[in-house]
C-alpha atoms as a PDB file:
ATOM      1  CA  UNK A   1       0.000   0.000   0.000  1.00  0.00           C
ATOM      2  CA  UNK A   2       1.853   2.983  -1.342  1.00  0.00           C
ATOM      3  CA  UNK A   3       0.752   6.514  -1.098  1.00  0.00           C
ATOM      4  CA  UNK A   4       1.104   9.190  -4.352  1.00  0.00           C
ATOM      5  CA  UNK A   5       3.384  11.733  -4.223  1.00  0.00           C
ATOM      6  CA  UNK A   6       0.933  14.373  -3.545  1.00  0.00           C
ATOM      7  CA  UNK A   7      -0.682  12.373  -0.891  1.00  0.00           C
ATOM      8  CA  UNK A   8       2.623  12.047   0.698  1.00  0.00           C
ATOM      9  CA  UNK A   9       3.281  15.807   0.858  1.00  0.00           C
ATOM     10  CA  UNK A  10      -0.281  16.765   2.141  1.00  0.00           C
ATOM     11  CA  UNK A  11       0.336  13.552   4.894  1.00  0.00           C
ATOM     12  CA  UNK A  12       3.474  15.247   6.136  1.00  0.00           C
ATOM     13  CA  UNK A  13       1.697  18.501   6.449  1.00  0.00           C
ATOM     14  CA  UNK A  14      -0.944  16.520   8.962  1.00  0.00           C
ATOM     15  CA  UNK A  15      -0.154  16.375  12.627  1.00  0.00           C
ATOM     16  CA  UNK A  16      -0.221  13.038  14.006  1.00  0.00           C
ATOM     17  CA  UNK A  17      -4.132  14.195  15.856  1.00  0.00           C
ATOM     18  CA  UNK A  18      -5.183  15.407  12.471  1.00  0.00           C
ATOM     19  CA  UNK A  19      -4.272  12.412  10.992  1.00  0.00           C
ATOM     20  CA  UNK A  20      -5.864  10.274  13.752  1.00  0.00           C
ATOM     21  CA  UNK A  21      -9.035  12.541  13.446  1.00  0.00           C
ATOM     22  CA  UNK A  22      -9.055  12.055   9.861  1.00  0.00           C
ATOM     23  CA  UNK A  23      -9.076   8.388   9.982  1.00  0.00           C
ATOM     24  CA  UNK A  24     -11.075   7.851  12.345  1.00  0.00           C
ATOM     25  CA  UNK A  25     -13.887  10.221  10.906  1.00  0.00           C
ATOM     26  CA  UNK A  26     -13.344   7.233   7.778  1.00  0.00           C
ATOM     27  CA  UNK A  27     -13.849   4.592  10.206  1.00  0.00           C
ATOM     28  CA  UNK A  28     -16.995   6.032  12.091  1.00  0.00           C
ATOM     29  CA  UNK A  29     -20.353   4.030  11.737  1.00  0.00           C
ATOM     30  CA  UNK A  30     -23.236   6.852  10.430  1.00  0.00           C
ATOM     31  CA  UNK A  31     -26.175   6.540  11.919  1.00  0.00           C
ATOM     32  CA  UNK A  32     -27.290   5.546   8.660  1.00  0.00           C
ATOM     33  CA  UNK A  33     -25.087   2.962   8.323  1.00  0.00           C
ATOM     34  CA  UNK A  34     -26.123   1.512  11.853  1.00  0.00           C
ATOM     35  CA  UNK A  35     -28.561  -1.162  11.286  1.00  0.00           C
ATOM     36  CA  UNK A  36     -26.136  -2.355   8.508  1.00  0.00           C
ATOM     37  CA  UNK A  37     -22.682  -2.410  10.375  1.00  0.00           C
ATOM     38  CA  UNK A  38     -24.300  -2.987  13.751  1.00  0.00           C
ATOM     39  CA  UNK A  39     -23.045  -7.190  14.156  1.00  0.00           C
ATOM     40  CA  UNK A  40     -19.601  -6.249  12.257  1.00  0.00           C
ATOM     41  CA  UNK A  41     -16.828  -6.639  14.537  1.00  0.00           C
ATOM     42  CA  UNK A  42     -14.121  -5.430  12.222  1.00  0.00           C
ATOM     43  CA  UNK A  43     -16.085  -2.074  11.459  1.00  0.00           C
ATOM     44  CA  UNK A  44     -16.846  -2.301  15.543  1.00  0.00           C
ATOM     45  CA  UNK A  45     -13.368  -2.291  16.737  1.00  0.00           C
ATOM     46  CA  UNK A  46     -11.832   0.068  13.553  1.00  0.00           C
ATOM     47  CA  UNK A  47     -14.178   2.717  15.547  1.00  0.00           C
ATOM     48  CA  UNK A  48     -13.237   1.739  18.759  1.00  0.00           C
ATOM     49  CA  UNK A  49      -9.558   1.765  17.756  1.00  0.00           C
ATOM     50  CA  UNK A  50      -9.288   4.505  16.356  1.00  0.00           C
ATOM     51  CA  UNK A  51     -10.632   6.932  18.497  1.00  0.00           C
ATOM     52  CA  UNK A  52      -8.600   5.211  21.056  1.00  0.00           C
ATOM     53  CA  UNK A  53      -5.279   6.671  18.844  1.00  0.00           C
ATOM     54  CA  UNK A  54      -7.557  10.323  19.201  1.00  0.00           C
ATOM     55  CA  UNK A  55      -7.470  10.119  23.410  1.00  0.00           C
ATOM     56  CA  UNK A  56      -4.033   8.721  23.397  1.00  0.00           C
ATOM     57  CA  UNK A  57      -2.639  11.511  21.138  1.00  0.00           C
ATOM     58  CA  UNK A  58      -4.629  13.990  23.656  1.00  0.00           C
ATOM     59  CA  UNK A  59      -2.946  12.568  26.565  1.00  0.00           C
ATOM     60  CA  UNK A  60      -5.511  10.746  28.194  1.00  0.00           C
ATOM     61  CA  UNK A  61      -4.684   7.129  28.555  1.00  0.00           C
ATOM     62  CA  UNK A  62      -7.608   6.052  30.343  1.00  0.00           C
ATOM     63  CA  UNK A  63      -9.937   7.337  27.537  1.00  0.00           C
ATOM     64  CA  UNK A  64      -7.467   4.814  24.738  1.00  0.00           C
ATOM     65  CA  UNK A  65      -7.834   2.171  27.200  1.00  0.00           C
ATOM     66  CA  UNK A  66     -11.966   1.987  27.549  1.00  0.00           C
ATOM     67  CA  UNK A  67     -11.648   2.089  23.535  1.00  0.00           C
ATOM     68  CA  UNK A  68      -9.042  -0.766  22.899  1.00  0.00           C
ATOM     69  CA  UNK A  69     -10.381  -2.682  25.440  1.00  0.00           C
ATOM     70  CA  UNK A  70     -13.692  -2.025  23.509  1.00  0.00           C
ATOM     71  CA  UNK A  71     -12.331  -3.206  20.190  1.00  0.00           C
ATOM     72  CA  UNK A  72     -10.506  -6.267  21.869  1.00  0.00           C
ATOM     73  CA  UNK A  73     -14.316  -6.974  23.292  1.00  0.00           C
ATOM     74  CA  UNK A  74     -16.018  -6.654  19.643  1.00  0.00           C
ATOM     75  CA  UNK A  75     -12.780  -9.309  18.294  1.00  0.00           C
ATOM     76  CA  UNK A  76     -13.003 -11.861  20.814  1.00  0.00           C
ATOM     77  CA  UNK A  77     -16.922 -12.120  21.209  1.00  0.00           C
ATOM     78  CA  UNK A  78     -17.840 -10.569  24.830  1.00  0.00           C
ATOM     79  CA  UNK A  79     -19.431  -7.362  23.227  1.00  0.00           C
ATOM     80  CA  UNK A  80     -22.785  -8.011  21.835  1.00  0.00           C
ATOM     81  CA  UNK A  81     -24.039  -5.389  19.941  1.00  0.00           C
ATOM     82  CA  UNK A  82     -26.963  -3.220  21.605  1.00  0.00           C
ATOM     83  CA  UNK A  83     -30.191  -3.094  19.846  1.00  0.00           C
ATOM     84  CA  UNK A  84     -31.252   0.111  17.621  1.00  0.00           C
ATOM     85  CA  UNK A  85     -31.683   2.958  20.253  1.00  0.00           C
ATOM     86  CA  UNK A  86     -34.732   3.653  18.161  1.00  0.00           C
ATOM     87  CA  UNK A  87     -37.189   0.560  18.406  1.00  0.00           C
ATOM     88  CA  UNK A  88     -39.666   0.316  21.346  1.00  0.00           C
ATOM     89  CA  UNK A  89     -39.855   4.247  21.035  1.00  0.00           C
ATOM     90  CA  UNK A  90     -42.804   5.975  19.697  1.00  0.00           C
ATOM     91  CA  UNK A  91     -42.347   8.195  17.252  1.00  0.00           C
ATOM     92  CA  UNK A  92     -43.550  11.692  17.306  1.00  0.00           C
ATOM     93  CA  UNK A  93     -45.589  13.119  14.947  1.00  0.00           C
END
């Protein structure tokens, strides 16, 4: 995996946070996306992980933790995932 030049130039130009922001902004699950990504682990723990990289980079450790050991949860099976925060509510007119 090989980046183009100008990729390369506008990479170097990124702090490490930007960077980190950036990709984990790619790796977010939309809300419209939920229902779809919702039982995928990989997508799951991509989140997780990378906002853990976003706390770490901010100095707070404790924050990374919660999210790797988030992402480690989604891999090895004890995270299920919660149903939509939308059905049993009644929607307003």
């Amino acid at each position: 995996m090989s980046l183009n030049v100008e990729s390369k130039s506008i990479t170097t130009q990124m702090s490490n946070l930007e960077l980190a922001q950036l990709l984990a902004e790619k790796m977010t699950i939309s809300s419209s996306d939920w229902h779809k990504l919702k039982n995928n682990r990989k997508a799951q723990a991509l989140q997780q992980l990378t906002s853990s990289l976003i706390y770490l980079l901010n100095d707070q450790p404790e924050e990374a933790l919660l999210r790797i050991n988030q992402a480690q949860g989604w891999l090895d099976h004890t995270i299920k995932p919660l149903p939509c925060p939308t059905h049993g509510h009644k929607k307003t007119p």
